[in-house]
PDB file of N, CA and C in Angstrom:
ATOM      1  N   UNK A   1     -15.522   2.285  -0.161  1.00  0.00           N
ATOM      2  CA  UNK A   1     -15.362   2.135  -1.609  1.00  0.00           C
ATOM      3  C   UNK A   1     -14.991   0.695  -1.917  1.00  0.00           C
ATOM      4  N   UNK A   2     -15.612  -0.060  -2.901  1.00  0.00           N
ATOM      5  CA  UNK A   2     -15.759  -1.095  -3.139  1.00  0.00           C
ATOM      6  C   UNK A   2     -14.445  -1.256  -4.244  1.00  0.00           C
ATOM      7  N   UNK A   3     -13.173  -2.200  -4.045  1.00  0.00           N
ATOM      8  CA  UNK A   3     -12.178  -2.254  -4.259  1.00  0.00           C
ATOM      9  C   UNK A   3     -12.170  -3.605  -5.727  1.00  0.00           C
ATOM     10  N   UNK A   4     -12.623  -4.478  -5.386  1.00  0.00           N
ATOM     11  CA  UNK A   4     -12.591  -5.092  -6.663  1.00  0.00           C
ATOM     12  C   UNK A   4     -11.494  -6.065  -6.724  1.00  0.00           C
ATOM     13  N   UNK A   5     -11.304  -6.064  -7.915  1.00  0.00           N
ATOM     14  CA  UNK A   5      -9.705  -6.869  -8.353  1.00  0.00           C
ATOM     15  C   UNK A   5      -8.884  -5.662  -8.456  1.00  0.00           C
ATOM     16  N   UNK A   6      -9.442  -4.447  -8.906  1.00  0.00           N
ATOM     17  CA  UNK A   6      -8.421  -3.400  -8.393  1.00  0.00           C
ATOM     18  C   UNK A   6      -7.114  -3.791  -8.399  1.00  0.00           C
ATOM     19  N   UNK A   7      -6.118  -3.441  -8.804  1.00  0.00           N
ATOM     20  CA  UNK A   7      -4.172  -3.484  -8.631  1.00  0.00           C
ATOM     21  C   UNK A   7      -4.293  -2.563  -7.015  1.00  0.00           C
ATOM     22  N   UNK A   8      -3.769  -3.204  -6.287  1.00  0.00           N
ATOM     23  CA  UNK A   8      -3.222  -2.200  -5.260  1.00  0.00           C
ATOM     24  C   UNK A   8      -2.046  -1.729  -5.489  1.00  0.00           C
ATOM     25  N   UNK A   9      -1.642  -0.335  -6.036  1.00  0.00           N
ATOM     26  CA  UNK A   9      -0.400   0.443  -6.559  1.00  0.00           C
ATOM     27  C   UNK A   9       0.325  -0.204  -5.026  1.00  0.00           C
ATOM     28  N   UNK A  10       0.709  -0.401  -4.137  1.00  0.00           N
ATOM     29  CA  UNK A  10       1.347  -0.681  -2.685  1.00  0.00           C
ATOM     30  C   UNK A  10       1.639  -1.870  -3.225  1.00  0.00           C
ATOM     31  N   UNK A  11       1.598  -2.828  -4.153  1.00  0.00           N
ATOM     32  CA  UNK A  11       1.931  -4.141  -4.581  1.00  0.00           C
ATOM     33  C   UNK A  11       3.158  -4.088  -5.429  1.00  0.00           C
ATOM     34  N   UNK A  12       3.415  -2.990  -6.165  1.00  0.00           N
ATOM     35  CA  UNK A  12       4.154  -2.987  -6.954  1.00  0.00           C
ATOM     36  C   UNK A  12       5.260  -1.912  -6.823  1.00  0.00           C
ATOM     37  N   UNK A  13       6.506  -2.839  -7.111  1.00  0.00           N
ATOM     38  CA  UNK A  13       7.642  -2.060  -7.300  1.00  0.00           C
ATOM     39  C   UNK A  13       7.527  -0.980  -8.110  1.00  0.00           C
ATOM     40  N   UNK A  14       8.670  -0.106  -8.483  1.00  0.00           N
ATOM     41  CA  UNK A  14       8.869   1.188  -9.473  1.00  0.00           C
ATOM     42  C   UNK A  14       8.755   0.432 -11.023  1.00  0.00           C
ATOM     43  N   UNK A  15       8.853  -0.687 -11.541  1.00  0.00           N
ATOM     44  CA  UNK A  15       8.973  -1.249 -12.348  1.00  0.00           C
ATOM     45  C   UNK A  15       7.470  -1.635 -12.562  1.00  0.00           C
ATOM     46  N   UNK A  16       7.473  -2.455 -11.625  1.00  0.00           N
ATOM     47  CA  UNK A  16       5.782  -2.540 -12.026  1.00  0.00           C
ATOM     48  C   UNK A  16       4.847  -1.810 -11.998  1.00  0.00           C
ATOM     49  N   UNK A  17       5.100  -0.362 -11.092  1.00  0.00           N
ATOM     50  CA  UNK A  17       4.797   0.860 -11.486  1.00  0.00           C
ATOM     51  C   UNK A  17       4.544   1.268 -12.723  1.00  0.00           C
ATOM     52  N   UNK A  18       5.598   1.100 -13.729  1.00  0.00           N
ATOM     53  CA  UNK A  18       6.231   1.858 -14.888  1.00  0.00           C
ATOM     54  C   UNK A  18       5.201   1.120 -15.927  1.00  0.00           C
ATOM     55  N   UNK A  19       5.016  -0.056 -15.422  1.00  0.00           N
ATOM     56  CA  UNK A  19       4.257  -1.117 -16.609  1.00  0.00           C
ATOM     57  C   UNK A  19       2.708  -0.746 -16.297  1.00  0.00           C
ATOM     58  N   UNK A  20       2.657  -0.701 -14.863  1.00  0.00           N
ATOM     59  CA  UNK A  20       1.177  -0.083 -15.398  1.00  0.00           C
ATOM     60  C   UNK A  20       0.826   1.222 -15.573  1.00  0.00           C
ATOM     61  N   UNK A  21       1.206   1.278 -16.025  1.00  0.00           N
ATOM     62  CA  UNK A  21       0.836   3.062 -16.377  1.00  0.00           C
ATOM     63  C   UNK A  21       0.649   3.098 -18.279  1.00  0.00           C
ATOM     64  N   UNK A  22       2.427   2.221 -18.179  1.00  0.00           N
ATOM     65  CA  UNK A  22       2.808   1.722 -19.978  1.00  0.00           C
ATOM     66  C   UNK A  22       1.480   1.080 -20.442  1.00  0.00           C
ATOM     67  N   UNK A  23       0.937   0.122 -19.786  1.00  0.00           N
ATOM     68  CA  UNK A  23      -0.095  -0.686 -20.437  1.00  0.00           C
ATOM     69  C   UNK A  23      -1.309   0.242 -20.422  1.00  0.00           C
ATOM     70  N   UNK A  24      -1.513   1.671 -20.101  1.00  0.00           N
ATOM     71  CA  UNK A  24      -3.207   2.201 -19.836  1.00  0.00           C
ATOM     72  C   UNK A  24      -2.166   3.479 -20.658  1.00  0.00           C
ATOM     73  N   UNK A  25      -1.177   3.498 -21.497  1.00  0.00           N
ATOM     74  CA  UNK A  25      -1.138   4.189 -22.438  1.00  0.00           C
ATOM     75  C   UNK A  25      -0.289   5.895 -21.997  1.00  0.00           C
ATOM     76  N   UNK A  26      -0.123   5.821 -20.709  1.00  0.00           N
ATOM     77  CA  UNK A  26       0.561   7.050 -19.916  1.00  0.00           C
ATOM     78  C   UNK A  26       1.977   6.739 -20.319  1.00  0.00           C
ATOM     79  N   UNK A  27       3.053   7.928 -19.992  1.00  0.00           N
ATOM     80  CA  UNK A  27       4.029   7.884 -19.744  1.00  0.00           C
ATOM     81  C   UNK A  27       4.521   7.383 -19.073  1.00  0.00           C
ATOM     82  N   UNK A  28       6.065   6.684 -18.779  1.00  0.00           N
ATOM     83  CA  UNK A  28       6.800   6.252 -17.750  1.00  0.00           C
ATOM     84  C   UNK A  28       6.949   6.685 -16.982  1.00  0.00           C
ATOM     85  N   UNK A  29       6.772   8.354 -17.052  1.00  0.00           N
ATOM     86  CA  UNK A  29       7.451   9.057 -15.498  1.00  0.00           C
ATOM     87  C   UNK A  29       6.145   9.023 -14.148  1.00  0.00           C
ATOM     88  N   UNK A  30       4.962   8.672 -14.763  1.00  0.00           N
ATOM     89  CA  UNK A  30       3.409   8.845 -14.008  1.00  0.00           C
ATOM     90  C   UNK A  30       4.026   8.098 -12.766  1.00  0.00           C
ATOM     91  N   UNK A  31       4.688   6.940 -13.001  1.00  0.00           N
ATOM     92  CA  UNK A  31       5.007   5.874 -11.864  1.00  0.00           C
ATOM     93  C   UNK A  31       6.192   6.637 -10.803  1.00  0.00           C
ATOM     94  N   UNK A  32       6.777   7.752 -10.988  1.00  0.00           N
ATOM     95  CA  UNK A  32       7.512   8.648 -10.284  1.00  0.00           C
ATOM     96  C   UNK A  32       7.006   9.725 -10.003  1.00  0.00           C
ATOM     97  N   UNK A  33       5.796  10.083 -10.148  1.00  0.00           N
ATOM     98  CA  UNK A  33       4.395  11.130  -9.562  1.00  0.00           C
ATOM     99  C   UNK A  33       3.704  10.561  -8.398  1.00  0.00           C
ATOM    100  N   UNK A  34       3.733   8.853  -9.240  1.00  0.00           N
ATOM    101  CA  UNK A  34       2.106   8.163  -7.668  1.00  0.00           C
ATOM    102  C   UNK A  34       3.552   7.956  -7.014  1.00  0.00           C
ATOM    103  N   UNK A  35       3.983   7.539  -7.410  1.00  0.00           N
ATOM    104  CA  UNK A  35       5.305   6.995  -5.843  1.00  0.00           C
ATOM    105  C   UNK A  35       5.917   8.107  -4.887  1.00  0.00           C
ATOM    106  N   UNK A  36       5.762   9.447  -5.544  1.00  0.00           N
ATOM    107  CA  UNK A  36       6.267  10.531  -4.283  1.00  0.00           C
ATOM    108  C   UNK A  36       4.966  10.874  -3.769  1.00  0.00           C
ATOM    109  N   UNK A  37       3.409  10.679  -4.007  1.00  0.00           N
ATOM    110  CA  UNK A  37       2.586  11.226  -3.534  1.00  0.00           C
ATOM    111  C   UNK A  37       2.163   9.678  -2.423  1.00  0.00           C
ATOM    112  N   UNK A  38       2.778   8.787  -2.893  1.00  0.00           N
ATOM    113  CA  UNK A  38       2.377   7.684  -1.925  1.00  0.00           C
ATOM    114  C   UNK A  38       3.323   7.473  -1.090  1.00  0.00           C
ATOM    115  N   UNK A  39       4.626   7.353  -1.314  1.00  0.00           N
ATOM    116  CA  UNK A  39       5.626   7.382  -0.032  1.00  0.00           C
ATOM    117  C   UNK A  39       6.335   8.660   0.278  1.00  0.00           C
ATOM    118  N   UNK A  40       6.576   9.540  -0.496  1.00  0.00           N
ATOM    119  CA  UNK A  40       6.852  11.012   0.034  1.00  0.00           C
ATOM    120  C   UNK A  40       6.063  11.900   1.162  1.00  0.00           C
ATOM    121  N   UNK A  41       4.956  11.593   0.353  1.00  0.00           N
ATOM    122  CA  UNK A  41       3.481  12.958   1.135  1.00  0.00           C
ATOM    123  C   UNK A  41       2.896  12.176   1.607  1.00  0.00           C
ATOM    124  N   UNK A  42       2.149  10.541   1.980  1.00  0.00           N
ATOM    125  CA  UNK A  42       1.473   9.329   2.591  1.00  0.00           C
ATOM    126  C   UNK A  42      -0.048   9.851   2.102  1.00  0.00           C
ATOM    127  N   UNK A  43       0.042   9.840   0.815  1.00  0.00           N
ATOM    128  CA  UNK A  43      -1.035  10.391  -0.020  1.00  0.00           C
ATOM    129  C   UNK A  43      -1.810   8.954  -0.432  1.00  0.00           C
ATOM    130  N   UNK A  44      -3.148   8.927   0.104  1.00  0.00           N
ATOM    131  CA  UNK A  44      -3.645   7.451  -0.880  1.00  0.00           C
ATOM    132  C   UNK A  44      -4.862   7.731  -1.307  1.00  0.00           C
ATOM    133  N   UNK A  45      -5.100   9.030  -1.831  1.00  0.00           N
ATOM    134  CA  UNK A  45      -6.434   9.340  -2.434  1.00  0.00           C
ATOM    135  C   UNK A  45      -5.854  10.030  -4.136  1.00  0.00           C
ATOM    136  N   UNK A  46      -5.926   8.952  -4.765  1.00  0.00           N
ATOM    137  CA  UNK A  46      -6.000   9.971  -5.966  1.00  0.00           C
ATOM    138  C   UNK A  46      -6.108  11.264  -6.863  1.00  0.00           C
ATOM    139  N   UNK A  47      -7.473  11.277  -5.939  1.00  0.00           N
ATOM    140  CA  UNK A  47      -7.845  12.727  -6.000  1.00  0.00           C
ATOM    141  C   UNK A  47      -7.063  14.214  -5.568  1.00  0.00           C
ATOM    142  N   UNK A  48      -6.375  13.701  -4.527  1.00  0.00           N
ATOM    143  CA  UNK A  48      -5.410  14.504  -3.920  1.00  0.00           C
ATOM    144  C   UNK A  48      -3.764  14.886  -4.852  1.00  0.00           C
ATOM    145  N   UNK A  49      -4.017  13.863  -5.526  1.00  0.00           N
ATOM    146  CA  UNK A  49      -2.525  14.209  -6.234  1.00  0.00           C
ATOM    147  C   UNK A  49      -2.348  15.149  -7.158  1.00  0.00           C
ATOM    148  N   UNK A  50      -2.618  16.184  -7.013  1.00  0.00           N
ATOM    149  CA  UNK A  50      -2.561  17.698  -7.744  1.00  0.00           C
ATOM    150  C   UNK A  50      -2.297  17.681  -8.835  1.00  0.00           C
ATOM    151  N   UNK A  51      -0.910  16.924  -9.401  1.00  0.00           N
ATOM    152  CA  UNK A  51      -0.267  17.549 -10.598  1.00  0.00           C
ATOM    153  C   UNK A  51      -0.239  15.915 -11.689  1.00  0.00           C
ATOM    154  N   UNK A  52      -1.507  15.523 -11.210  1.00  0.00           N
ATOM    155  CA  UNK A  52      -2.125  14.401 -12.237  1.00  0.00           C
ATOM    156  C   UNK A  52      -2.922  14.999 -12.967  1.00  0.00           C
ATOM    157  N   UNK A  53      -3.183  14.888 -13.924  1.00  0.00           N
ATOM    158  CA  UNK A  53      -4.168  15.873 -14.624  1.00  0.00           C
ATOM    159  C   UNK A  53      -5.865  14.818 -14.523  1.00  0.00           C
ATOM    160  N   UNK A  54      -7.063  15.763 -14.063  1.00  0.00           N
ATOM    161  CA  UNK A  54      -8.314  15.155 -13.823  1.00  0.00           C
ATOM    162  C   UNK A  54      -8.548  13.732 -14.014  1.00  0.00           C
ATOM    163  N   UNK A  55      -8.473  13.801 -15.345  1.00  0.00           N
ATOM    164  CA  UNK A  55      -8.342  12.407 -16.068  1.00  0.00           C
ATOM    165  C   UNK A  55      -7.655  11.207 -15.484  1.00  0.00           C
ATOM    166  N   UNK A  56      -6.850  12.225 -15.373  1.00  0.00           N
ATOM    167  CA  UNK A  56      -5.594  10.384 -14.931  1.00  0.00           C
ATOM    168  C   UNK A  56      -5.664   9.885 -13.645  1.00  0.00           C
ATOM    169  N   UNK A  57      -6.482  10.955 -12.819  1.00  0.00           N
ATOM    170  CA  UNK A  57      -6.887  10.845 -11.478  1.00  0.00           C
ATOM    171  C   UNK A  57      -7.822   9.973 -11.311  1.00  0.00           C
ATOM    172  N   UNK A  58      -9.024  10.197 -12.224  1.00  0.00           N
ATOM    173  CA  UNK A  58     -10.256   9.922 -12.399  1.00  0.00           C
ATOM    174  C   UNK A  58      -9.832   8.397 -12.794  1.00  0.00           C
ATOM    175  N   UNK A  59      -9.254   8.585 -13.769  1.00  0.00           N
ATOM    176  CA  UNK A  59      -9.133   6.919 -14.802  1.00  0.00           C
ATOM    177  C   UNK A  59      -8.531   5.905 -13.562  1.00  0.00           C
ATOM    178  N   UNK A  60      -7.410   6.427 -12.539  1.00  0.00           N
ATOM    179  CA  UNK A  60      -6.840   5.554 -11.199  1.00  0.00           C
ATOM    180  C   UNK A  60      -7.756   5.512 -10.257  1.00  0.00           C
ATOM    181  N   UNK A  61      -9.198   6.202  -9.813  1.00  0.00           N
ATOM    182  CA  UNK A  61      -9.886   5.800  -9.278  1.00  0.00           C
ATOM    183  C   UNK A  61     -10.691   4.608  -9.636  1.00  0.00           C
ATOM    184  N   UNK A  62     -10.459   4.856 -11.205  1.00  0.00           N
ATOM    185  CA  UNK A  62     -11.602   3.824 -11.149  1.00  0.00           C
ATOM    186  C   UNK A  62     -10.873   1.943 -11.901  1.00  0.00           C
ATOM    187  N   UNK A  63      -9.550   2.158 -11.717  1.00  0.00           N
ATOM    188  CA  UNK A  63      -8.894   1.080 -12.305  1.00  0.00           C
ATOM    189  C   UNK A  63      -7.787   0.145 -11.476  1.00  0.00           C
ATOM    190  N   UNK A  64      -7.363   1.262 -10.420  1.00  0.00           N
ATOM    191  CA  UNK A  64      -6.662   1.046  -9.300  1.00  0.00           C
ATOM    192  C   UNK A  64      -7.080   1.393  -7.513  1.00  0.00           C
ATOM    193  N   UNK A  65      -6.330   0.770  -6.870  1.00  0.00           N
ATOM    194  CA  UNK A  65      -6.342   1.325  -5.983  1.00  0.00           C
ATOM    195  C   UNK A  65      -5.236   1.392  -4.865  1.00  0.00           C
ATOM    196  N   UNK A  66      -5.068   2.180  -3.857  1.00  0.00           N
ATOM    197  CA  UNK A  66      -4.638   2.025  -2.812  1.00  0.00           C
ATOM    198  C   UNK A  66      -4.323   1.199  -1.452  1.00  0.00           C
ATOM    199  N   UNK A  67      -4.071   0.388  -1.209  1.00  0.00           N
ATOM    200  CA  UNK A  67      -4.860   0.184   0.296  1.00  0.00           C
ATOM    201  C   UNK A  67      -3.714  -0.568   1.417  1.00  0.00           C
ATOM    202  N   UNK A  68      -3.308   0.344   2.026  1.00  0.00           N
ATOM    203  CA  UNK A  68      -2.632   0.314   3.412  1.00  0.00           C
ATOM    204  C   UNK A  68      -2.974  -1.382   3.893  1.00  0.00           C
ATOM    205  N   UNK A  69      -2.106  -1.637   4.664  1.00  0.00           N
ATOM    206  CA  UNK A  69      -2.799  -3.207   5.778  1.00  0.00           C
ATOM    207  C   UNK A  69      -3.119  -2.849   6.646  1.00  0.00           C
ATOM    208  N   UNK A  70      -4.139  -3.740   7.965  1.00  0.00           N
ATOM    209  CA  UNK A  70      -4.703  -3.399   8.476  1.00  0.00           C
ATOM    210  C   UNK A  70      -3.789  -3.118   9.561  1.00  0.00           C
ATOM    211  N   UNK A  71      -3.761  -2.650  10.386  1.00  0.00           N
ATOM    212  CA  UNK A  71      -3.388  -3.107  11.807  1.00  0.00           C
ATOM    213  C   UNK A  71      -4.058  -3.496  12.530  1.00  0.00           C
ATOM    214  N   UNK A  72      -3.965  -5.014  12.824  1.00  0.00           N
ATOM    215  CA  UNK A  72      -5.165  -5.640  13.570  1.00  0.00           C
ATOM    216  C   UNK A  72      -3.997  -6.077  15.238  1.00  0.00           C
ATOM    217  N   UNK A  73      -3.271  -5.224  15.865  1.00  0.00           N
ATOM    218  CA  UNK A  73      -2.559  -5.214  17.275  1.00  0.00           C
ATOM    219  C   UNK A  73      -1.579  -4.485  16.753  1.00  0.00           C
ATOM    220  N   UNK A  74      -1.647  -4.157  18.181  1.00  0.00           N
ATOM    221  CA  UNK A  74      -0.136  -2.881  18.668  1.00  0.00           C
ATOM    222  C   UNK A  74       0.017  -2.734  19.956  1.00  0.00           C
ATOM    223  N   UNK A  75       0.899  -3.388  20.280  1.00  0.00           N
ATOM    224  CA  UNK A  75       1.292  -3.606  21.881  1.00  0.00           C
ATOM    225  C   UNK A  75       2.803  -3.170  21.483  1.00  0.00           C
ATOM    226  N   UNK A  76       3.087  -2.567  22.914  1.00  0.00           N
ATOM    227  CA  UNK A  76       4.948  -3.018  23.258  1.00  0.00           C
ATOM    228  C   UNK A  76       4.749  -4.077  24.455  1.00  0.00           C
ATOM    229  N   UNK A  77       5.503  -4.530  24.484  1.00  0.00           N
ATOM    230  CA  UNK A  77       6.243  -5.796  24.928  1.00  0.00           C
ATOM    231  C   UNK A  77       8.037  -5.420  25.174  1.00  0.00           C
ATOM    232  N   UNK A  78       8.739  -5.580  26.369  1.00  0.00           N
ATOM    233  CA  UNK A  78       9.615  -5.614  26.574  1.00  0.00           C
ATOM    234  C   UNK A  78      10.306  -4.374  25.834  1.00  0.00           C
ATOM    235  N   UNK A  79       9.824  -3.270  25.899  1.00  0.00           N
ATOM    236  CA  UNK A  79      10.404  -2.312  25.592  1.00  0.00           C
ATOM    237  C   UNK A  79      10.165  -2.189  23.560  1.00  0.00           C
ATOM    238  N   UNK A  80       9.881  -3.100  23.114  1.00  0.00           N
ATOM    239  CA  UNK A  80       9.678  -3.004  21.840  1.00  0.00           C
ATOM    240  C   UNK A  80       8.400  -2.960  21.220  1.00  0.00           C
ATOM    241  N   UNK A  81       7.582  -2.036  20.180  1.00  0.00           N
ATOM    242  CA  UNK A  81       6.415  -1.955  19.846  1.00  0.00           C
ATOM    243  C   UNK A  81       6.067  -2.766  18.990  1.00  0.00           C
ATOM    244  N   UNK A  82       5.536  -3.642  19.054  1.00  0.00           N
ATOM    245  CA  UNK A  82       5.236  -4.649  18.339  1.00  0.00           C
ATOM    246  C   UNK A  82       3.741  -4.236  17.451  1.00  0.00           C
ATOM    247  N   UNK A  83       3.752  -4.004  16.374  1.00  0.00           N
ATOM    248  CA  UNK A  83       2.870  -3.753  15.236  1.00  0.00           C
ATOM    249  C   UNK A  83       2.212  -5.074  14.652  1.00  0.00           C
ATOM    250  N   UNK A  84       1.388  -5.410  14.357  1.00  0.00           N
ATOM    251  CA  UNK A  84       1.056  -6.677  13.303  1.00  0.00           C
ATOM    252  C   UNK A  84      -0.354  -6.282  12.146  1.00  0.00           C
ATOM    253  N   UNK A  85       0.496  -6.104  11.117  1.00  0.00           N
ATOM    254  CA  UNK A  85      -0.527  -6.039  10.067  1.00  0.00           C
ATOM    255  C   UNK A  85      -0.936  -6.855   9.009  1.00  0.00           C
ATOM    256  N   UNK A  86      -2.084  -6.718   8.652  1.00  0.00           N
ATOM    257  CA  UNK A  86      -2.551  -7.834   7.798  1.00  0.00           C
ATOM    258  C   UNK A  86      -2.990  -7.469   6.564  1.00  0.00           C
ATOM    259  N   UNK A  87      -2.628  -8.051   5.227  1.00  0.00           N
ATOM    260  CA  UNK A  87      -2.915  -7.718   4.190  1.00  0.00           C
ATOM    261  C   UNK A  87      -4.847  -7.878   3.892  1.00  0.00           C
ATOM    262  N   UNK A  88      -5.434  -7.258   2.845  1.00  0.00           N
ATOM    263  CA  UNK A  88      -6.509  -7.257   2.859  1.00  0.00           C
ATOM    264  C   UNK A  88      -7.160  -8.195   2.172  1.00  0.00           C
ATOM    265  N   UNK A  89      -6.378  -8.766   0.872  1.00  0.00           N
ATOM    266  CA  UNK A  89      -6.355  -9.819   0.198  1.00  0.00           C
ATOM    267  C   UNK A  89      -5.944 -11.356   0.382  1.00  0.00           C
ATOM    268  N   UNK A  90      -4.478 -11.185   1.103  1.00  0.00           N
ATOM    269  CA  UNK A  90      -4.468 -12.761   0.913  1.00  0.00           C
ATOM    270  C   UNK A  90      -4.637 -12.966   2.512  1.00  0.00           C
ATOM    271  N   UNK A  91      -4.375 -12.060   3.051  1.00  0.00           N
ATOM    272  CA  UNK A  91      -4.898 -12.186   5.159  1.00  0.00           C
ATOM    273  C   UNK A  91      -3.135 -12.435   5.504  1.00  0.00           C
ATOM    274  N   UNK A  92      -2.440 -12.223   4.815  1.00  0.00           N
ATOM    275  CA  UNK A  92      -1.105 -12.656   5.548  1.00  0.00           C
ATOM    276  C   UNK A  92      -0.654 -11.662   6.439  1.00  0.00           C
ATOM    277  N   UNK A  93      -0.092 -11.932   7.244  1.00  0.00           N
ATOM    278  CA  UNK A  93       0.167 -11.123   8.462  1.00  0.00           C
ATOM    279  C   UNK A  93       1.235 -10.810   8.696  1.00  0.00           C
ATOM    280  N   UNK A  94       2.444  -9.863   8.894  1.00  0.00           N
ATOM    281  CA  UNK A  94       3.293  -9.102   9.042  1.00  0.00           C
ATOM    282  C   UNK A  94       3.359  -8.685  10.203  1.00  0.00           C
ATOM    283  N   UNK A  95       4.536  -9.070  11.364  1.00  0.00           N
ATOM    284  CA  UNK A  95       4.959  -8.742  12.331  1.00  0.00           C
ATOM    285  C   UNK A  95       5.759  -7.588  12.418  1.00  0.00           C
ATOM    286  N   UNK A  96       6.038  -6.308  12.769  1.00  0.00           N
ATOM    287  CA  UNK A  96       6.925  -5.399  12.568  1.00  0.00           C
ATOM    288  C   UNK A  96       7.625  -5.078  13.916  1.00  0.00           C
ATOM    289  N   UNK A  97       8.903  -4.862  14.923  1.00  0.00           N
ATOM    290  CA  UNK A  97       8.862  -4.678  15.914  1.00  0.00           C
ATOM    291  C   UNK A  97       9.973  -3.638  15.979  1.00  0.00           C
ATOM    292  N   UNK A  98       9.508  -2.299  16.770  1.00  0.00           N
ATOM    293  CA  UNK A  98       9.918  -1.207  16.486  1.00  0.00           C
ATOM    294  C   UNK A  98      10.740  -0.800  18.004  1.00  0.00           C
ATOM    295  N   UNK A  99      11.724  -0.194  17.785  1.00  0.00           N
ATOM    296  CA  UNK A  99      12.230   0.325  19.164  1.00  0.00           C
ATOM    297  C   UNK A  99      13.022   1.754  18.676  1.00  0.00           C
ATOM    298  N   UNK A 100      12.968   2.830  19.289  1.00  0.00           N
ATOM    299  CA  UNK A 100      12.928   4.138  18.947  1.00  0.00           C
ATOM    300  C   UNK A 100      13.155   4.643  17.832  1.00  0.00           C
ATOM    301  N   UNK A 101      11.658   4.454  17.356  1.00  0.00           N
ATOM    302  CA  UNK A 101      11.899   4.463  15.680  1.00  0.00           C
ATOM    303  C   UNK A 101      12.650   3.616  14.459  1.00  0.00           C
ATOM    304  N   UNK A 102      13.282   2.609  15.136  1.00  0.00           N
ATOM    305  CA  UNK A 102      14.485   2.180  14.422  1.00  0.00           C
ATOM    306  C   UNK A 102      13.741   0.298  14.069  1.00  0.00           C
ATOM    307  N   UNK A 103      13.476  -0.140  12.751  1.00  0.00           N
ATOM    308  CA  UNK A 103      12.697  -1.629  12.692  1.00  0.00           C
ATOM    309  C   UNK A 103      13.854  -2.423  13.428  1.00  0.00           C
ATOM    310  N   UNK A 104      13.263  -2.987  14.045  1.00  0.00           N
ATOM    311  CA  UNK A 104      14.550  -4.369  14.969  1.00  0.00           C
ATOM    312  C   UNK A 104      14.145  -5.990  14.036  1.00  0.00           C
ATOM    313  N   UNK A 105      12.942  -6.113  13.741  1.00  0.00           N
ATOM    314  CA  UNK A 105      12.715  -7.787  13.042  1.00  0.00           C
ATOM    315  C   UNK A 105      11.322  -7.055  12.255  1.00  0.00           C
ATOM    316  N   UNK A 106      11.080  -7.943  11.318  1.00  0.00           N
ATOM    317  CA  UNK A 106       9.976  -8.171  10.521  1.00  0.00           C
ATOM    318  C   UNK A 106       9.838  -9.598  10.039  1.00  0.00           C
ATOM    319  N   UNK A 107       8.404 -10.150  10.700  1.00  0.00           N
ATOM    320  CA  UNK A 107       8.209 -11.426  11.039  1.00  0.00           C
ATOM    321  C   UNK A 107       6.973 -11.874   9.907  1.00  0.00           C
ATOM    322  N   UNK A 108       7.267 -12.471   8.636  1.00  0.00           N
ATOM    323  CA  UNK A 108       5.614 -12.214   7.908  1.00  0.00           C
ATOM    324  C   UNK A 108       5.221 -14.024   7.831  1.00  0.00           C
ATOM    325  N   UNK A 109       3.866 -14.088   8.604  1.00  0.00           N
ATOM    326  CA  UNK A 109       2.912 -15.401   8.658  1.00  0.00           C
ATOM    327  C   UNK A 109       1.992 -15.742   7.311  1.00  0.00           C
ATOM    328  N   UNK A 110       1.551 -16.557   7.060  1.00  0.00           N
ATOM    329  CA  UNK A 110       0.461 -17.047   6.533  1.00  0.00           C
ATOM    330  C   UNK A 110      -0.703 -17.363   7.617  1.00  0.00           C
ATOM    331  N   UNK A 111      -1.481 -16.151   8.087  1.00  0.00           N
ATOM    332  CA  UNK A 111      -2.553 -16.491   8.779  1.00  0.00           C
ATOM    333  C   UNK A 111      -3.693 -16.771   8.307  1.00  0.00           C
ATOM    334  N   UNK A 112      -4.630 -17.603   8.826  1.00  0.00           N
ATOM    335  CA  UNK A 112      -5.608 -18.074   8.068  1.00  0.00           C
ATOM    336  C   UNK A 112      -6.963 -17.919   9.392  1.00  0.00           C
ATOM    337  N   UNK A 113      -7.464 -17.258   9.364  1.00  0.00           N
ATOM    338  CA  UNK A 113      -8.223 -16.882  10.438  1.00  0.00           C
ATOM    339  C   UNK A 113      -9.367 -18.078  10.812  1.00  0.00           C
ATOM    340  N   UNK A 114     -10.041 -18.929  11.588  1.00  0.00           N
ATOM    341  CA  UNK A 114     -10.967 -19.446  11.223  1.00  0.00           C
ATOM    342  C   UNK A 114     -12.110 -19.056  12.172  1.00  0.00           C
ATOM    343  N   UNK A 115     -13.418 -19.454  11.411  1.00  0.00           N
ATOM    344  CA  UNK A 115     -14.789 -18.891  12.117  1.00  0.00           C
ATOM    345  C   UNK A 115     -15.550 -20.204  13.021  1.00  0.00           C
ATOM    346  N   UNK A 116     -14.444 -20.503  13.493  1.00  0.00           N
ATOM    347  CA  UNK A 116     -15.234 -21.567  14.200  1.00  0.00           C
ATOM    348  C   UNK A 116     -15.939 -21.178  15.401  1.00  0.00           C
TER     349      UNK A 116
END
């Protein structure tokens, strides 16, 4: 699915949540519906969010979107799982390093990939 300029709802706080919803004419609470179906349930299909009514589902498919970073590596190293994800837009890269479940550092780059 072809994403666009699209808002990635994952960009925005509960506030900036609240504003976009305010600005496309919804209620305030919509931004406390997508936020338990996106970090409660790890819901990122619109369509899936039940107690949106068609419309409002429909209207966020086609005005917003979703979109996770990539994970482009996942190694452990010295006992720690080292994650690195990359945003889809600006390419910045996010180090995460995990040890039994528990985050130990989060390391975020400006990577700039080149095609040489």
């Amino acid at each position: 699915m072809h994403t666009g300029n699209k808002p990635n709802l994952l960009d925005l706080d509960r506030k900036g949540l609240e504003g976009f919803f305010l600005d496309r004419g919804e209620k305030v609470f919509r931004a406390s519906q997508v936020m338990k179906w996106i970090y409660e349930r790890g819901v990122t299909d619109f369509a899936d969010m039940t107690n949106l009514s068609k419309g409002l589902r429909t209207g966020l498919r086609d005005s917003a979107s979703i979109r996770l970073p990539d994970v482009v590596a996942d190694q452990e190293i010295d006992a720690l799982r080292h994650r690195v994800f990359e945003d889809h837009d600006t390419k910045e890269r996010t180090v995460i390093m995990i040890k039994d479940y528990v985050v130990h550092d989060i390391i975020t780059t400006n990577y700039q990939h080149s095609n040489k």
